[in-house]
N, C-alpha and C. Protein backbone atom coordinates (compact mmCIF):
# COMPACT_ATOMS: atom_id res chain seq x y z
N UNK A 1 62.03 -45.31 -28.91
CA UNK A 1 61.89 -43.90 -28.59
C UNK A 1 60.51 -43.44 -29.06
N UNK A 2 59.64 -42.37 -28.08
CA UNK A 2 58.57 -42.32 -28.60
C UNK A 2 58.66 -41.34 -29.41
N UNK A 3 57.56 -41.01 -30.00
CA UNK A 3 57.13 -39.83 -30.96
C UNK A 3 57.67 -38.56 -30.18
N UNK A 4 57.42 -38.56 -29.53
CA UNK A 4 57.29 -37.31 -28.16
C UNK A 4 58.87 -37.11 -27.81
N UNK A 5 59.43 -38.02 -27.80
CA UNK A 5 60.87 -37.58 -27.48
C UNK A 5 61.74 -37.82 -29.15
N UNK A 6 61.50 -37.78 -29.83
CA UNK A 6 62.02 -37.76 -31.34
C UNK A 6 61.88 -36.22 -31.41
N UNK A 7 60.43 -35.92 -31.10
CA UNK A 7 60.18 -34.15 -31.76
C UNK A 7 61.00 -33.73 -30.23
N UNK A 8 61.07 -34.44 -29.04
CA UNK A 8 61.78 -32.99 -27.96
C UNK A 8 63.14 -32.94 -28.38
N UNK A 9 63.75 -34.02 -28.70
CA UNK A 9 65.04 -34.07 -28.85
C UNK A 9 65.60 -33.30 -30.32
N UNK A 10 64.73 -33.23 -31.20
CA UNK A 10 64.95 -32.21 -32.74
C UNK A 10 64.49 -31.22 -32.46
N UNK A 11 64.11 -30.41 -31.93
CA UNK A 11 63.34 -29.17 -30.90
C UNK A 11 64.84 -28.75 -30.27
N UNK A 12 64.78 -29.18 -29.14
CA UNK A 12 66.31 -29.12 -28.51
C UNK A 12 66.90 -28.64 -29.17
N UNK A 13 67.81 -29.21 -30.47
CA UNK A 13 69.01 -29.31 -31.06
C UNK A 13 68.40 -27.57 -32.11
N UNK A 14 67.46 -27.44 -32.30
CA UNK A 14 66.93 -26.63 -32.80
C UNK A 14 67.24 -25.32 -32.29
N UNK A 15 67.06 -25.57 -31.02
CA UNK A 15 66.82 -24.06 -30.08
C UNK A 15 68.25 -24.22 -29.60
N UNK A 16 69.29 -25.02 -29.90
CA UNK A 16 70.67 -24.97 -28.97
C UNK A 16 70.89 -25.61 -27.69
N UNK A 17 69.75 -26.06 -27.62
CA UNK A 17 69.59 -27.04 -26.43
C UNK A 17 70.28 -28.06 -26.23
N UNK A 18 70.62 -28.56 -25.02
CA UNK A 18 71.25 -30.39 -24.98
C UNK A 18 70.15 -31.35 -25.73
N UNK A 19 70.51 -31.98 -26.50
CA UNK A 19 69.39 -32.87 -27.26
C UNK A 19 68.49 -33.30 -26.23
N UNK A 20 69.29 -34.29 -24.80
CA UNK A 20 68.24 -34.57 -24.10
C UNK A 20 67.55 -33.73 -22.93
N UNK A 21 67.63 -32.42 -23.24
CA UNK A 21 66.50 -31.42 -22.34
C UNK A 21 65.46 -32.05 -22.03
N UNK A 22 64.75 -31.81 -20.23
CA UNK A 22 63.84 -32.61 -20.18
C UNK A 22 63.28 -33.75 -20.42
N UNK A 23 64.80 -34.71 -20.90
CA UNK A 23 64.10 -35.92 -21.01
C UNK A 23 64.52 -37.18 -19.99
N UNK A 24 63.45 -37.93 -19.26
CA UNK A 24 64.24 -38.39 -18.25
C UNK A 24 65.87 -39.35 -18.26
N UNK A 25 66.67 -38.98 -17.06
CA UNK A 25 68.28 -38.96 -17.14
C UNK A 25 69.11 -38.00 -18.08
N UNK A 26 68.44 -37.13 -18.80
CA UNK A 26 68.72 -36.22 -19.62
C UNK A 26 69.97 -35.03 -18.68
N UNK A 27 68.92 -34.10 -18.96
CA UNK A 27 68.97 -32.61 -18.58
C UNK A 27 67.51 -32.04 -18.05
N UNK A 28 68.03 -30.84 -16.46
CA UNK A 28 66.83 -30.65 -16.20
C UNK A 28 66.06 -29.50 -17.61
N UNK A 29 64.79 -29.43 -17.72
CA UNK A 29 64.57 -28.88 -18.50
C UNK A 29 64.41 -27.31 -18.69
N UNK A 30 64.26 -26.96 -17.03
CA UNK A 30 64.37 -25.41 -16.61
C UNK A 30 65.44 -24.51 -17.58
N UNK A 31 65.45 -24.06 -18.67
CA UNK A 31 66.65 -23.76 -19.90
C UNK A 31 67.74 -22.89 -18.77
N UNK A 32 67.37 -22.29 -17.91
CA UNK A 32 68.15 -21.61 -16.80
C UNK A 32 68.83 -22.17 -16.27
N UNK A 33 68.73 -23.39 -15.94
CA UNK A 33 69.11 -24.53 -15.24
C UNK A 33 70.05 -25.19 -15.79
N UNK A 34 69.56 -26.46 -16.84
CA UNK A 34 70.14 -27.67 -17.76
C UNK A 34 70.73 -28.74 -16.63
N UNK A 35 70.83 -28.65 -15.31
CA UNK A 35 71.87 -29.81 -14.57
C UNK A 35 71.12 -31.23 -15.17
N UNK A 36 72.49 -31.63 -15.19
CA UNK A 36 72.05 -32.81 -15.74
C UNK A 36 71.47 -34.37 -14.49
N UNK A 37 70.42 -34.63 -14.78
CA UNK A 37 69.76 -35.74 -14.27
C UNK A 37 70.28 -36.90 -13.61
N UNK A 38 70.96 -37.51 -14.62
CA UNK A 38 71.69 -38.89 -14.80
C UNK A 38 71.97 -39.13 -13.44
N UNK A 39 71.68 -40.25 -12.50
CA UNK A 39 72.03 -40.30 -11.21
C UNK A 39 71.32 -39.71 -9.89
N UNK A 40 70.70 -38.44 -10.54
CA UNK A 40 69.88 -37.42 -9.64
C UNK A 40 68.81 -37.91 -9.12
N UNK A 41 67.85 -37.62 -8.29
CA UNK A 41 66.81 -37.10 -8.23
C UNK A 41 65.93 -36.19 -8.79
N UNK A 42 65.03 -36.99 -9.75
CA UNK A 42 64.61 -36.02 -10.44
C UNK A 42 62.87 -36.19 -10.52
N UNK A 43 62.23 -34.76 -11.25
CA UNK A 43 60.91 -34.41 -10.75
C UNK A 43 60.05 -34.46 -11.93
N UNK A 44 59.23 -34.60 -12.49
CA UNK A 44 58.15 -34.35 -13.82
C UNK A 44 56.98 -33.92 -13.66
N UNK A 45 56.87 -33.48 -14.68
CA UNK A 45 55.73 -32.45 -15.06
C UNK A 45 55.10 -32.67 -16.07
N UNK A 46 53.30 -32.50 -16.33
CA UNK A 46 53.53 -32.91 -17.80
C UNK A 46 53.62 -31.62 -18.62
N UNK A 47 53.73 -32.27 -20.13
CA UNK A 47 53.79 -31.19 -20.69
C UNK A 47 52.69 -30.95 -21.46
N UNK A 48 52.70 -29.08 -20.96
CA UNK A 48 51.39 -28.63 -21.18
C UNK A 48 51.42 -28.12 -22.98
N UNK A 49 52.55 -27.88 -23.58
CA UNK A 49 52.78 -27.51 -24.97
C UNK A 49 52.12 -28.29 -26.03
N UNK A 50 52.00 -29.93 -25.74
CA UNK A 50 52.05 -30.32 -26.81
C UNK A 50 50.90 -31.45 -26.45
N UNK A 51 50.25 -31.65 -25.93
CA UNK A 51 48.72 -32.11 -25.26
C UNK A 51 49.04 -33.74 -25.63
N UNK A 52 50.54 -33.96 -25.03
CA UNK A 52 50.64 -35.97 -25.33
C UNK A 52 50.57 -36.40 -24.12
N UNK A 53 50.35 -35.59 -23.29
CA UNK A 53 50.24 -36.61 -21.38
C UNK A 53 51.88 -36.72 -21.68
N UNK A 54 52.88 -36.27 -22.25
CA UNK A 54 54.36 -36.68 -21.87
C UNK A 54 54.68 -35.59 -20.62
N UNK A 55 55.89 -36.35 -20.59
CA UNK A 55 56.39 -35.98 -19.27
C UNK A 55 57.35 -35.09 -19.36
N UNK A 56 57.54 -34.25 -18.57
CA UNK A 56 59.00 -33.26 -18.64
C UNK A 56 59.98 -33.58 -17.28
N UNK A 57 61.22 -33.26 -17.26
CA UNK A 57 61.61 -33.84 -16.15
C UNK A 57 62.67 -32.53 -16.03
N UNK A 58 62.91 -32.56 -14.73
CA UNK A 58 63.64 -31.35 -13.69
C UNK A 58 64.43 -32.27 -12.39
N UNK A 59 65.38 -31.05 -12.33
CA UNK A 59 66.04 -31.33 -10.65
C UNK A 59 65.15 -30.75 -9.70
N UNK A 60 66.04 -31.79 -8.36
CA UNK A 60 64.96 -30.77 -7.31
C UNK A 60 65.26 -29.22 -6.65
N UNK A 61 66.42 -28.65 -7.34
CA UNK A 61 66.06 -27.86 -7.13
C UNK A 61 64.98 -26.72 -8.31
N UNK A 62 65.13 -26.75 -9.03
CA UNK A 62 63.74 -26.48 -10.13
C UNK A 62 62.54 -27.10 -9.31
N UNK A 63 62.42 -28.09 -9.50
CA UNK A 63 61.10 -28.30 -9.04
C UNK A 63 60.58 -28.07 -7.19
N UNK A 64 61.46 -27.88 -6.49
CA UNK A 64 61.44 -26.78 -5.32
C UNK A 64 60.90 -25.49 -5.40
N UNK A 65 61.53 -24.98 -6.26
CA UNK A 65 60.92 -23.35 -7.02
C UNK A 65 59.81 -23.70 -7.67
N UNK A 66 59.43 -24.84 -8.57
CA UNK A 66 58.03 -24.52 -9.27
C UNK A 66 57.08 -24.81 -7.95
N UNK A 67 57.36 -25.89 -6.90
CA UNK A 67 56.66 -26.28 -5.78
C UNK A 67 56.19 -24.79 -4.89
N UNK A 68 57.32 -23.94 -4.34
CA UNK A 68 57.05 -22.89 -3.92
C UNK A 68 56.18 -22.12 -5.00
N UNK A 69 56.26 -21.70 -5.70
CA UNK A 69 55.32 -21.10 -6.62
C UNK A 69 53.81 -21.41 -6.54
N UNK A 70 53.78 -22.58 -6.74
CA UNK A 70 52.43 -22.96 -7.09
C UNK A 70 52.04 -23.27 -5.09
N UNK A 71 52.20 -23.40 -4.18
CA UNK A 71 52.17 -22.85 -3.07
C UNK A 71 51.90 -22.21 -2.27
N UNK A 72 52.14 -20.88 -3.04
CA UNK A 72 52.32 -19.12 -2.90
C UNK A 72 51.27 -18.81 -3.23
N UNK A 73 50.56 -19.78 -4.48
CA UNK A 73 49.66 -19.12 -5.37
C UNK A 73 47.79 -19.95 -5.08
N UNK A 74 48.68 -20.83 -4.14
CA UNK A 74 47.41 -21.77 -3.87
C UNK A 74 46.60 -22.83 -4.93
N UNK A 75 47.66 -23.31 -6.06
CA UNK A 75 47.53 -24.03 -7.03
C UNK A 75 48.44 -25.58 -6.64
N UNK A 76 47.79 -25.94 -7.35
CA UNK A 76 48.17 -27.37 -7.13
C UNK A 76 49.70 -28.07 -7.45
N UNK A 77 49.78 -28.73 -7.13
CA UNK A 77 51.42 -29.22 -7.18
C UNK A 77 51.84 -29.20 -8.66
N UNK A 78 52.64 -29.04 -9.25
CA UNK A 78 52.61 -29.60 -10.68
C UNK A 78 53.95 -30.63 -10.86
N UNK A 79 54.98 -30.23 -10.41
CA UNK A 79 56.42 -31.40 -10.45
C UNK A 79 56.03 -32.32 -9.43
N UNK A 80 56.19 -33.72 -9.60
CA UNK A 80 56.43 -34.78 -8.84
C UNK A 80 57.05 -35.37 -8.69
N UNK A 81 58.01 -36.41 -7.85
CA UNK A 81 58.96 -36.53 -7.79
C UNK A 81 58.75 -38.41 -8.62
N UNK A 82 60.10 -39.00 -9.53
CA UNK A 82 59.54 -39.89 -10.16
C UNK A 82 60.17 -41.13 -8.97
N UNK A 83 58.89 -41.95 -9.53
CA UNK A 83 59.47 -43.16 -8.71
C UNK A 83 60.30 -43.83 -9.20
């Protein structure tokens, strides 16, 4: 387990979160959201909080909405879908 998912997963549990929020097969990380991953199709992002190039991970429908957004706004993609 990396560094990066030790502090997301004690973070999580911190804020009331599913331990594995945003972590891939987890939970999506959208806190509005939470569907869980496992099996899904799912999307990442990095994360801009904590400047490790880690990854955040979402459903598609979250990352549909961040896609439209950034779209709308004429900014660049930010969720991708993982291979």
């Amino acid at each position: 387990m990396s560094m990066f998912e030790r502090a997301k997963r004690r973070r999580n549990l911190q804020e009331g979160y599913p331990e594995d929020k945003g972590l891939k097969d987890g939970h999506c990380n959208r806190s509005g959201c939470l569907a869980p991953l496992a099996g899904q199709p799912q999307y990442s992002m990095m994360d801009h909080e904590t400047f490790t190039d880690a990854r955040l991970f979402y459903c598609k429908p979250c990352a549909d909405r961040f896609t439209a957004w950034d779209e709308s706004i004429k900014s660049p993609i930010r969720c991708r879908p993982e291979q």
